[in-house]
N, C-alpha and C. Protein backbone atom coordinates (compact mmCIF):
# COMPACT_ATOMS: atom_id res chain seq x y z
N UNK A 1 28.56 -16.70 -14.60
CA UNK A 1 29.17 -15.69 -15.43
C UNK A 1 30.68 -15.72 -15.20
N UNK A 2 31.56 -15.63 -16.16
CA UNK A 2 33.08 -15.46 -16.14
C UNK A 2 33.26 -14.14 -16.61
N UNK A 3 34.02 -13.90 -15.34
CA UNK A 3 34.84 -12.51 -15.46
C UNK A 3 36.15 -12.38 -15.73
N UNK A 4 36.80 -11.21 -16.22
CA UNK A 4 37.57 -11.00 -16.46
C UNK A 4 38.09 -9.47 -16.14
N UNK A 5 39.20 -9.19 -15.23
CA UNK A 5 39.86 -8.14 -14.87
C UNK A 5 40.68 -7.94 -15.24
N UNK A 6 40.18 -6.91 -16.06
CA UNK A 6 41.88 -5.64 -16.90
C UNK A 6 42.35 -4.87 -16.67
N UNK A 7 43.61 -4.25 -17.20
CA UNK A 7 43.39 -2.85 -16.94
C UNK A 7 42.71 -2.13 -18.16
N UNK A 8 42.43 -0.93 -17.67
CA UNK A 8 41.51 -0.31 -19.27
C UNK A 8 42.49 0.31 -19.88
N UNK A 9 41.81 0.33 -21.24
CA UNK A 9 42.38 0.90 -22.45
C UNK A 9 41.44 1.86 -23.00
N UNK A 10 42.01 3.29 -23.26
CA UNK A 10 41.40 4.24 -24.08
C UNK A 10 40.00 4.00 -24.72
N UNK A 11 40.29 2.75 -25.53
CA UNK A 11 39.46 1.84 -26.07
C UNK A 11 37.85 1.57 -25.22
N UNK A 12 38.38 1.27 -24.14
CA UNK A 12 36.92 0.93 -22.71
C UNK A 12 36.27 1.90 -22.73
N UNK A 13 36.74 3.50 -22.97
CA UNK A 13 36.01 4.86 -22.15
C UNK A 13 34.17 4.24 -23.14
N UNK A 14 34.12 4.08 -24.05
CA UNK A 14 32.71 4.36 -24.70
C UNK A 14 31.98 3.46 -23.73
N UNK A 15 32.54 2.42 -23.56
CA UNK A 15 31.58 1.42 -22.24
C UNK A 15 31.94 2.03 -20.67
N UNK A 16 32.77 2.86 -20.64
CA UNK A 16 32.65 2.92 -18.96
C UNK A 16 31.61 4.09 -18.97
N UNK A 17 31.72 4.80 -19.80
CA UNK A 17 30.83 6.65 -19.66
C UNK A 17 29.78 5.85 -19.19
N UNK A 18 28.64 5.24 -19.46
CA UNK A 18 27.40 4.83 -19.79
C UNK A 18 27.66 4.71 -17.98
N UNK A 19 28.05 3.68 -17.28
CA UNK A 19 28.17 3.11 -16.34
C UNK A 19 28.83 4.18 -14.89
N UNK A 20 29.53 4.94 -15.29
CA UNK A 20 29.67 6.21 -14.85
C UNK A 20 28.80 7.48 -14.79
N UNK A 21 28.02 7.83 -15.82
CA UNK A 21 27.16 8.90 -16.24
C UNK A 21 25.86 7.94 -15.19
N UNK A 22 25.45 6.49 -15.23
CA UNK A 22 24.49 6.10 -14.53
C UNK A 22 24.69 6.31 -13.09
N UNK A 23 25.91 6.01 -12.58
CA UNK A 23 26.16 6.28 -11.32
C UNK A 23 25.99 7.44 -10.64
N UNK A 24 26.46 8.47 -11.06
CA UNK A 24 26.38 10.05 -11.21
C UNK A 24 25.10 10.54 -10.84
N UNK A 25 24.08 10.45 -12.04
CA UNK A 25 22.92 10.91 -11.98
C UNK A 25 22.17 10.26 -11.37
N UNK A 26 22.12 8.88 -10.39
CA UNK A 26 21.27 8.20 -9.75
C UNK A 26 21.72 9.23 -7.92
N UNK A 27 22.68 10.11 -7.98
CA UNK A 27 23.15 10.62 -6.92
C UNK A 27 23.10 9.89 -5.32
N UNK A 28 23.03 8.51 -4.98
CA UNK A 28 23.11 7.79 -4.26
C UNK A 28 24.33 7.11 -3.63
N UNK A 29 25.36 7.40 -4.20
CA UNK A 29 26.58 6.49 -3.98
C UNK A 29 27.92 7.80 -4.27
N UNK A 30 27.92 8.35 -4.71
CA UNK A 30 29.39 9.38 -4.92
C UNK A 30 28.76 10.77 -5.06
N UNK A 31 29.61 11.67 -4.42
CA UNK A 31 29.74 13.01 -4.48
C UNK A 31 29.90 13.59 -5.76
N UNK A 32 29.73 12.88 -6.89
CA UNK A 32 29.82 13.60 -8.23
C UNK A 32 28.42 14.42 -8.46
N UNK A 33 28.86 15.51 -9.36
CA UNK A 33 27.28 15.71 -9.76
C UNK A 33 26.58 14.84 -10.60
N UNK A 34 25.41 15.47 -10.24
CA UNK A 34 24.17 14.44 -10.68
C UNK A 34 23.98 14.50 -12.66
N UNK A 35 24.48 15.87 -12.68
CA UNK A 35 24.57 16.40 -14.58
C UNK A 35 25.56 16.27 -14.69
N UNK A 36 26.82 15.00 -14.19
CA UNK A 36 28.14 14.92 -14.85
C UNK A 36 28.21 15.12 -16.26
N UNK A 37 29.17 15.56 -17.04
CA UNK A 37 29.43 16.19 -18.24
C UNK A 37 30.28 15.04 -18.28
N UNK A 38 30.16 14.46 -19.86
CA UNK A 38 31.82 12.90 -20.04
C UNK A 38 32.99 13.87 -20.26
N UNK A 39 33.45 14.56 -19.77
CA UNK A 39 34.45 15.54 -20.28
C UNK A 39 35.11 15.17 -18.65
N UNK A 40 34.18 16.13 -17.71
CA UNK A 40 34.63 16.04 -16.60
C UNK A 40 34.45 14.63 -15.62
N UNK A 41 33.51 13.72 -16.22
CA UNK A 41 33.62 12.55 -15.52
C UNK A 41 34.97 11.47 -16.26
N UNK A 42 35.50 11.55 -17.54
CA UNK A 42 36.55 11.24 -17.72
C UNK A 42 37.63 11.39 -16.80
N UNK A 43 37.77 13.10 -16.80
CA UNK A 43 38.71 13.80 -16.08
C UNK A 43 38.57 12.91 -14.75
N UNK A 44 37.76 12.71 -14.14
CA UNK A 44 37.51 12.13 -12.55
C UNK A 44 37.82 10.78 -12.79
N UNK A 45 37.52 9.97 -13.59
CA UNK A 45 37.73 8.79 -13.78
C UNK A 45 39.25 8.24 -14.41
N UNK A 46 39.66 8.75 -14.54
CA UNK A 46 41.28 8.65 -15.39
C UNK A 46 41.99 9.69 -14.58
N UNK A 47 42.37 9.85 -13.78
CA UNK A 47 43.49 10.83 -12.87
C UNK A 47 45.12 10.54 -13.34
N UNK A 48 45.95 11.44 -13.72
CA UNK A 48 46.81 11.10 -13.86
C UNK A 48 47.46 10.08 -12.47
N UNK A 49 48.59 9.01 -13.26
CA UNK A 49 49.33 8.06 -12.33
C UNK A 49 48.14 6.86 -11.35
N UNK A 50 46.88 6.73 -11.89
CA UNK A 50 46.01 5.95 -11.15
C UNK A 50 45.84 4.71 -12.21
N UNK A 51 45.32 3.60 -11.85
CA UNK A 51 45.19 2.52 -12.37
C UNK A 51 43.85 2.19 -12.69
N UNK A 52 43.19 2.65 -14.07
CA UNK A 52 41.92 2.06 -14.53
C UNK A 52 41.72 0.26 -14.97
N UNK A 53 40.46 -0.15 -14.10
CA UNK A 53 40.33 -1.55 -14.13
C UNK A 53 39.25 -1.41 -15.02
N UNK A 54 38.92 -2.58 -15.51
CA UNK A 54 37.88 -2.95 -16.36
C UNK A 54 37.32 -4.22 -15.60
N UNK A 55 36.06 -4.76 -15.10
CA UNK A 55 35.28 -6.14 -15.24
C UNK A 55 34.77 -6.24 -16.89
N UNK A 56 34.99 -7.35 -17.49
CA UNK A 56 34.32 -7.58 -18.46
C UNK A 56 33.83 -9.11 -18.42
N UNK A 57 32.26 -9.48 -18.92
CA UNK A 57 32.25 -10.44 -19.49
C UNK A 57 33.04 -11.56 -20.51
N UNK A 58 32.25 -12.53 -20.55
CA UNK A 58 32.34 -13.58 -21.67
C UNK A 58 32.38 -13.04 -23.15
N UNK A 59 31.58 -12.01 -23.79
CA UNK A 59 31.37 -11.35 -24.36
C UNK A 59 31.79 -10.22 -25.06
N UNK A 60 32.64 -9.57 -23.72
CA UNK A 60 33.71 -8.65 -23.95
C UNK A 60 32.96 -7.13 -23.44
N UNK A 61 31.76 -7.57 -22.56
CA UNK A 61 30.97 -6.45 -22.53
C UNK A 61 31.54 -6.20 -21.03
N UNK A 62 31.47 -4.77 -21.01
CA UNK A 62 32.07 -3.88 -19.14
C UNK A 62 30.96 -3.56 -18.50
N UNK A 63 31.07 -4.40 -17.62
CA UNK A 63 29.99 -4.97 -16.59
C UNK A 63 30.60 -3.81 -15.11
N UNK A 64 31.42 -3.65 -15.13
CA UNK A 64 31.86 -2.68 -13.93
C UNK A 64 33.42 -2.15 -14.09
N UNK A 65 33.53 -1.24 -13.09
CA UNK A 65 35.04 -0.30 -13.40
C UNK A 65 35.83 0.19 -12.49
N UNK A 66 37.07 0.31 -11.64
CA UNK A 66 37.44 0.53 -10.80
C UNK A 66 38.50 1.49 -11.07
N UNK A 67 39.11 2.10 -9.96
CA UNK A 67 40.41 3.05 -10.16
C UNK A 67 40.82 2.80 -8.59
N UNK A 68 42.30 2.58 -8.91
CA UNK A 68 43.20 2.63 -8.01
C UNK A 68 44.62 4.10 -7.97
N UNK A 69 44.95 4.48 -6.78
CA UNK A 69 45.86 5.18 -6.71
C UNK A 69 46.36 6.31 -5.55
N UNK A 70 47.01 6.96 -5.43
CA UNK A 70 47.68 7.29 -4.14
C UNK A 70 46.18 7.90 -3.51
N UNK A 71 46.15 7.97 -2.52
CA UNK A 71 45.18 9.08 -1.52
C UNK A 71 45.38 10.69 -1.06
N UNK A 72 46.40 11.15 -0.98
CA UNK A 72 47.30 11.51 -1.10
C UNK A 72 48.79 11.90 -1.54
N UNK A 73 49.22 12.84 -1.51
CA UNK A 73 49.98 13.44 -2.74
C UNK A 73 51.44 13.35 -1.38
N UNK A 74 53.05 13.06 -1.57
CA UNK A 74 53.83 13.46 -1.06
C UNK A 74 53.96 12.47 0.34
N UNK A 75 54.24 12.65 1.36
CA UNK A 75 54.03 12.07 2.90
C UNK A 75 53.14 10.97 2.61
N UNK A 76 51.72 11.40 2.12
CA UNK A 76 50.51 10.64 2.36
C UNK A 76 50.59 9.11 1.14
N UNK A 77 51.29 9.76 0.70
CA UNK A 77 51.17 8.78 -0.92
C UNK A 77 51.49 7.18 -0.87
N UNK A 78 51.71 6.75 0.10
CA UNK A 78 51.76 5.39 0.40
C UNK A 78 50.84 4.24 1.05
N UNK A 79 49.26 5.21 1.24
CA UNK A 79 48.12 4.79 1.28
C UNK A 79 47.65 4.69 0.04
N UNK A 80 47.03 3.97 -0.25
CA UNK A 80 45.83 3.84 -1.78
C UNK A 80 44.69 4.27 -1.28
N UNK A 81 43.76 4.93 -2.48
CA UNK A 81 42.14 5.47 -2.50
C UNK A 81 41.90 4.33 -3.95
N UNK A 82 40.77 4.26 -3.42
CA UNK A 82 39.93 3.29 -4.77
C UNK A 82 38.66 3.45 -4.56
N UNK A 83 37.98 3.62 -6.47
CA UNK A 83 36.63 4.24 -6.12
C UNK A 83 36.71 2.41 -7.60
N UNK A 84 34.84 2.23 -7.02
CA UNK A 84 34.56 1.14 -8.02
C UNK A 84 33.37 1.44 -8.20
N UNK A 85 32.80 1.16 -9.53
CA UNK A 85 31.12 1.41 -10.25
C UNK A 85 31.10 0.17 -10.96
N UNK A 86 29.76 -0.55 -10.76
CA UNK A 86 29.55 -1.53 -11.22
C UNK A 86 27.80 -1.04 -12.31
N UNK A 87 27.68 -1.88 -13.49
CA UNK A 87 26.87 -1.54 -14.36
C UNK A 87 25.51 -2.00 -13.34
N UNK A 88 24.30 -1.03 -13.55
CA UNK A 88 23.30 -1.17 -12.77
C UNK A 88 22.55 -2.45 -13.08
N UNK A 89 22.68 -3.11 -14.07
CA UNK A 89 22.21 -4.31 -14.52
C UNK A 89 23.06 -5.76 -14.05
N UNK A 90 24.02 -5.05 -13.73
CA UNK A 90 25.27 -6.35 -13.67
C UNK A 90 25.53 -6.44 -11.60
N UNK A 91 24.66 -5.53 -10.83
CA UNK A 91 24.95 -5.57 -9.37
C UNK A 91 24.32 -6.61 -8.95
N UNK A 92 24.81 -6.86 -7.86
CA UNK A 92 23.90 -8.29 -7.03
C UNK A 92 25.20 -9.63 -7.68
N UNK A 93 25.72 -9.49 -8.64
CA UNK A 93 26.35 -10.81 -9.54
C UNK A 93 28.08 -11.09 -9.35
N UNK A 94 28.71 -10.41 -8.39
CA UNK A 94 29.97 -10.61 -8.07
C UNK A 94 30.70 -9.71 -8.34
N UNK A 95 30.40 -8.48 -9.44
CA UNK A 95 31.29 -7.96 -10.16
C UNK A 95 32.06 -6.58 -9.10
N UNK A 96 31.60 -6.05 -8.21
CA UNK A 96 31.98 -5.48 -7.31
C UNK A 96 32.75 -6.21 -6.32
N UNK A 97 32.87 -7.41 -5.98
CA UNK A 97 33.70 -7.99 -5.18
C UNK A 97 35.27 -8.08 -6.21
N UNK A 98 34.73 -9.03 -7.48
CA UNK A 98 36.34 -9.32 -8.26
C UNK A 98 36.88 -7.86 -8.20
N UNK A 99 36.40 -7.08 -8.63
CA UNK A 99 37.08 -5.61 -9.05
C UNK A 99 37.47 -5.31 -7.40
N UNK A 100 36.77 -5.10 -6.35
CA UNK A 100 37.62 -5.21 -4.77
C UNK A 100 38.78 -5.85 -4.57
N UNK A 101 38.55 -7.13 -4.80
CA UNK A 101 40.03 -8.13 -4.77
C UNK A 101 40.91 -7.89 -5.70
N UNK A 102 40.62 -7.47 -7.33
CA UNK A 102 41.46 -6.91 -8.02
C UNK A 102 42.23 -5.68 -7.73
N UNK A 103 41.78 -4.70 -7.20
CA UNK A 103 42.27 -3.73 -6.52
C UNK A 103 43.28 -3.76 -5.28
N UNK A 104 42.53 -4.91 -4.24
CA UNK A 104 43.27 -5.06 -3.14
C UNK A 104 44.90 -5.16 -3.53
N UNK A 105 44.65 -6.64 -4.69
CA UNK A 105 45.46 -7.31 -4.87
C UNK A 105 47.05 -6.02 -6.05
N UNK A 106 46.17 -5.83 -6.87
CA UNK A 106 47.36 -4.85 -7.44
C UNK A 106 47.74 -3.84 -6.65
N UNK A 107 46.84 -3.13 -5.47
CA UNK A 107 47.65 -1.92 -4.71
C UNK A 107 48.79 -2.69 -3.96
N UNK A 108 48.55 -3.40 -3.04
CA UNK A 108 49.03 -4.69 -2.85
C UNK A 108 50.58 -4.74 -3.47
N UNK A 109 50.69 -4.94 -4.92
CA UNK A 109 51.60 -4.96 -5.53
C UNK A 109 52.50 -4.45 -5.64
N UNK A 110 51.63 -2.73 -5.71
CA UNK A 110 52.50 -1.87 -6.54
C UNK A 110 52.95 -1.18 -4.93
N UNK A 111 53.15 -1.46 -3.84
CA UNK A 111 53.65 -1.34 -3.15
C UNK A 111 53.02 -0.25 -1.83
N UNK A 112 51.71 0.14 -2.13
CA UNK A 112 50.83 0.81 -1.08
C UNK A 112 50.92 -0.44 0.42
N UNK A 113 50.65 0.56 1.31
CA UNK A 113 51.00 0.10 2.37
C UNK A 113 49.55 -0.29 3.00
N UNK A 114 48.86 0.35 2.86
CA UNK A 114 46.76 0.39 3.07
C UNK A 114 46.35 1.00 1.99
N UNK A 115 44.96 0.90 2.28
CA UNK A 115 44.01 1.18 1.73
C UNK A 115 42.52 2.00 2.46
N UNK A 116 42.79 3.33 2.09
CA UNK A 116 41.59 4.40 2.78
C UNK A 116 40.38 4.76 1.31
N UNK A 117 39.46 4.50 1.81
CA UNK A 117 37.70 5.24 1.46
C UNK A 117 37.68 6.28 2.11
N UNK A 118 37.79 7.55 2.07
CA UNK A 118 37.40 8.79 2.09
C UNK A 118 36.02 9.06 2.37
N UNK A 119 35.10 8.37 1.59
CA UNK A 119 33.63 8.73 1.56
C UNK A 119 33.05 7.33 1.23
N UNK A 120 32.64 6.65 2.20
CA UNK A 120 31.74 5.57 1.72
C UNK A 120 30.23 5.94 1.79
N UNK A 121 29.70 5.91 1.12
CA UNK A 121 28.22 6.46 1.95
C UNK A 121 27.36 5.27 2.90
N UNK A 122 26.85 5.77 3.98
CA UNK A 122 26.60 4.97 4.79
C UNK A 122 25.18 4.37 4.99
N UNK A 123 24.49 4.77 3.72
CA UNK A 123 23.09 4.54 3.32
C UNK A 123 23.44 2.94 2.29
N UNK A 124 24.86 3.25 1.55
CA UNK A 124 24.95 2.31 0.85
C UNK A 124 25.60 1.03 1.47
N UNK A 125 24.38 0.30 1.77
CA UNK A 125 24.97 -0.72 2.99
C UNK A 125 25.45 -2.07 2.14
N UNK A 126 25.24 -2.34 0.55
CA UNK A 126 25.85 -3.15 -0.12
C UNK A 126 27.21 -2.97 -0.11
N UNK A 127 28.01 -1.77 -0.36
CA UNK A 127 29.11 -1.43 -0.31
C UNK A 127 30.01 -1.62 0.88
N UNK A 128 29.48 -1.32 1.96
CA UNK A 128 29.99 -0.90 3.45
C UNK A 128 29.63 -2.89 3.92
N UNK A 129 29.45 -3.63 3.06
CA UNK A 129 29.00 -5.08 3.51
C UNK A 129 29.95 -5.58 3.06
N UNK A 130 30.25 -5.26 1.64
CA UNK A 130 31.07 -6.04 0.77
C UNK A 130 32.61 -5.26 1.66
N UNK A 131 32.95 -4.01 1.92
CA UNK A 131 34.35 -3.39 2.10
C UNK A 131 34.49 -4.30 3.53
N UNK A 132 33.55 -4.40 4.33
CA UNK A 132 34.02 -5.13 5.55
C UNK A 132 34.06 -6.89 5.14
N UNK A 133 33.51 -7.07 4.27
CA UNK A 133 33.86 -8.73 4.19
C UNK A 133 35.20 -9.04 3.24
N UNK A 134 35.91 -7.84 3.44
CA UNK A 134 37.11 -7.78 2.23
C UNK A 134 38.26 -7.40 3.05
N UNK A 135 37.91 -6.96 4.67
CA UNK A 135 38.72 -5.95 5.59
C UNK A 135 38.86 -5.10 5.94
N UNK A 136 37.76 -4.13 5.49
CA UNK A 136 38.26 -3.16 6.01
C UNK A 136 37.22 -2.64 6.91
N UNK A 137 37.72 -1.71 7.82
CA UNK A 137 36.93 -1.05 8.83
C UNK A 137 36.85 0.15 9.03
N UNK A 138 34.95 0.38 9.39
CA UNK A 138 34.82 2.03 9.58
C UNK A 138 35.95 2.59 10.81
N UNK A 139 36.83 3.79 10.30
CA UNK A 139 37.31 4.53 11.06
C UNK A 139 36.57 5.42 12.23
N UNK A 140 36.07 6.56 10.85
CA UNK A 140 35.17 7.22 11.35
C UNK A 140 33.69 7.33 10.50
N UNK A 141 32.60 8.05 10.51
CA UNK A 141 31.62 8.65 9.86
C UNK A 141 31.26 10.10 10.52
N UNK A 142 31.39 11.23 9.07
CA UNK A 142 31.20 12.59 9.06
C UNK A 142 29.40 12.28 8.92
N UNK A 143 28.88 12.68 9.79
CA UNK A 143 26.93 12.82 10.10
C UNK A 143 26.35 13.85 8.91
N UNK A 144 25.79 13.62 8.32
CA UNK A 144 24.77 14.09 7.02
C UNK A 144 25.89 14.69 6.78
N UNK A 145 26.76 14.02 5.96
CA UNK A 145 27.63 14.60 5.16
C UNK A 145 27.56 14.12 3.54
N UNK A 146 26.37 13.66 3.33
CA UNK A 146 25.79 13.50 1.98
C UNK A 146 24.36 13.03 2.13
N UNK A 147 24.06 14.24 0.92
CA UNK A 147 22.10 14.62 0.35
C UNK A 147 21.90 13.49 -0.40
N UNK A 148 21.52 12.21 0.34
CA UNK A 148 21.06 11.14 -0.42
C UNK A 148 19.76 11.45 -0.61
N UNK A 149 19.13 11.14 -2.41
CA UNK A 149 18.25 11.53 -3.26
C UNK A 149 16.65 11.00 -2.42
N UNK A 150 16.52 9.99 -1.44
CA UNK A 150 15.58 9.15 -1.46
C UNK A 150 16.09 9.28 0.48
N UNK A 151 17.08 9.37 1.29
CA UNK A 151 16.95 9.16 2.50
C UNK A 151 18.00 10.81 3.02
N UNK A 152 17.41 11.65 2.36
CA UNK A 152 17.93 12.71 3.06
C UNK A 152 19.46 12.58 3.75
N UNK A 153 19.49 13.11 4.65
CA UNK A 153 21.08 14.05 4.93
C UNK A 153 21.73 12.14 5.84
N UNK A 154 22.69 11.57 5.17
CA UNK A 154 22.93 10.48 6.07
C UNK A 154 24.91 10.22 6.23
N UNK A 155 25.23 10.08 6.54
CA UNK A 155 26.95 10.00 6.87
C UNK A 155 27.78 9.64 5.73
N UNK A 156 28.76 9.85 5.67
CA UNK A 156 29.84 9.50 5.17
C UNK A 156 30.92 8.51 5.91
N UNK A 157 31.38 7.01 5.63
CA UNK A 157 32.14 6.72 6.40
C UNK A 157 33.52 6.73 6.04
N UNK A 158 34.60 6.39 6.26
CA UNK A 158 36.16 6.53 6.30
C UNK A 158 36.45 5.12 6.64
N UNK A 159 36.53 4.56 5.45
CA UNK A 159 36.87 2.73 5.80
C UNK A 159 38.44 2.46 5.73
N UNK A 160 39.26 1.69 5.99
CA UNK A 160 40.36 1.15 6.05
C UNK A 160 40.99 -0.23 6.35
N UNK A 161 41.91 -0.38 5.78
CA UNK A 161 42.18 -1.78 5.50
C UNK A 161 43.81 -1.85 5.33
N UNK A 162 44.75 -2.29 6.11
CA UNK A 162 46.12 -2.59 5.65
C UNK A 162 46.12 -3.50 4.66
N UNK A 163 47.23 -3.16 3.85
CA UNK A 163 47.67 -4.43 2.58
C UNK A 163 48.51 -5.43 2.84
């Protein structure tokens, strides 16, 4: 499969909702609610001053989606936070790694100094596999600090990575 990393355009939201709204309501991987509304998962997904990515196919179809941008507001603002959702059909196939390295690589750019995860969940061991084969390392983990749907009360970790 050939990928391709963009940034998004207005244009993307009808293909990211789908892929967002799935993430959401599978309640396994992010603190969003599980009945996200596309109003307020927009709102979460488009933050003012953050950088929306697109993975797309050969095709032109959005296979996964990322956001980059400060972690912090003022003092803090020279760390990056980045959240990434990949389409539930399209995992296992690379598309969470390019969109990682795409991220690395533009925070990277735009002049962030690291890169902090706030909340990795620590049930999601695809994620916490791929963030350490990319650099970065658990800081800490907050203990049942997320109601995973299928393994009850399990940690939150705090990953990090200089740029």
């Amino acid at each position: 499969m050939t990928l391709t990393i963009r940034e998004a355009t207005e244009a993307d939201w009808p293909a990211i909702w789908p892929i967002v709204k799935a993430t959401a309501a599978a309640g396994e991987t992010y603190t969003y609610p599980r009945d996200l509304t596309e109003a307020v998962g927009k709102a979460l997904w488009n933050p003012p001053s953050w950088v929306v990515l697109v993975a797309v196919d050969e095709t032109g179809a959005v296979l996964g989606t990322a956001k980059y941008g400060p972690n912090q507001l003022g003092p803090g603002s020279h760390i990056a936070n980045a959240s990434f959702m990949v389409a539930p059909e399209a995992r296992g196939q690379g598309v969470g790694r390019a969109l990682g390295e795409a991220v690395i690589r533009g925070a990277a750019e735009a002049g962030y100094h690291a890169m902090q995860f706030n909340a990795v969940v620590a049930a999601n061991h695809a994620a916490v596999s791929l963030w350490r084969s990319l650099g970065f390392e658990i800081l800490a983990t907050a203990p049942e600090a997320f109601d995973h749907p299928h393994e009850g009360l399990v940690g939150l970790h705090i990953m990090y990575r200089r740029l």
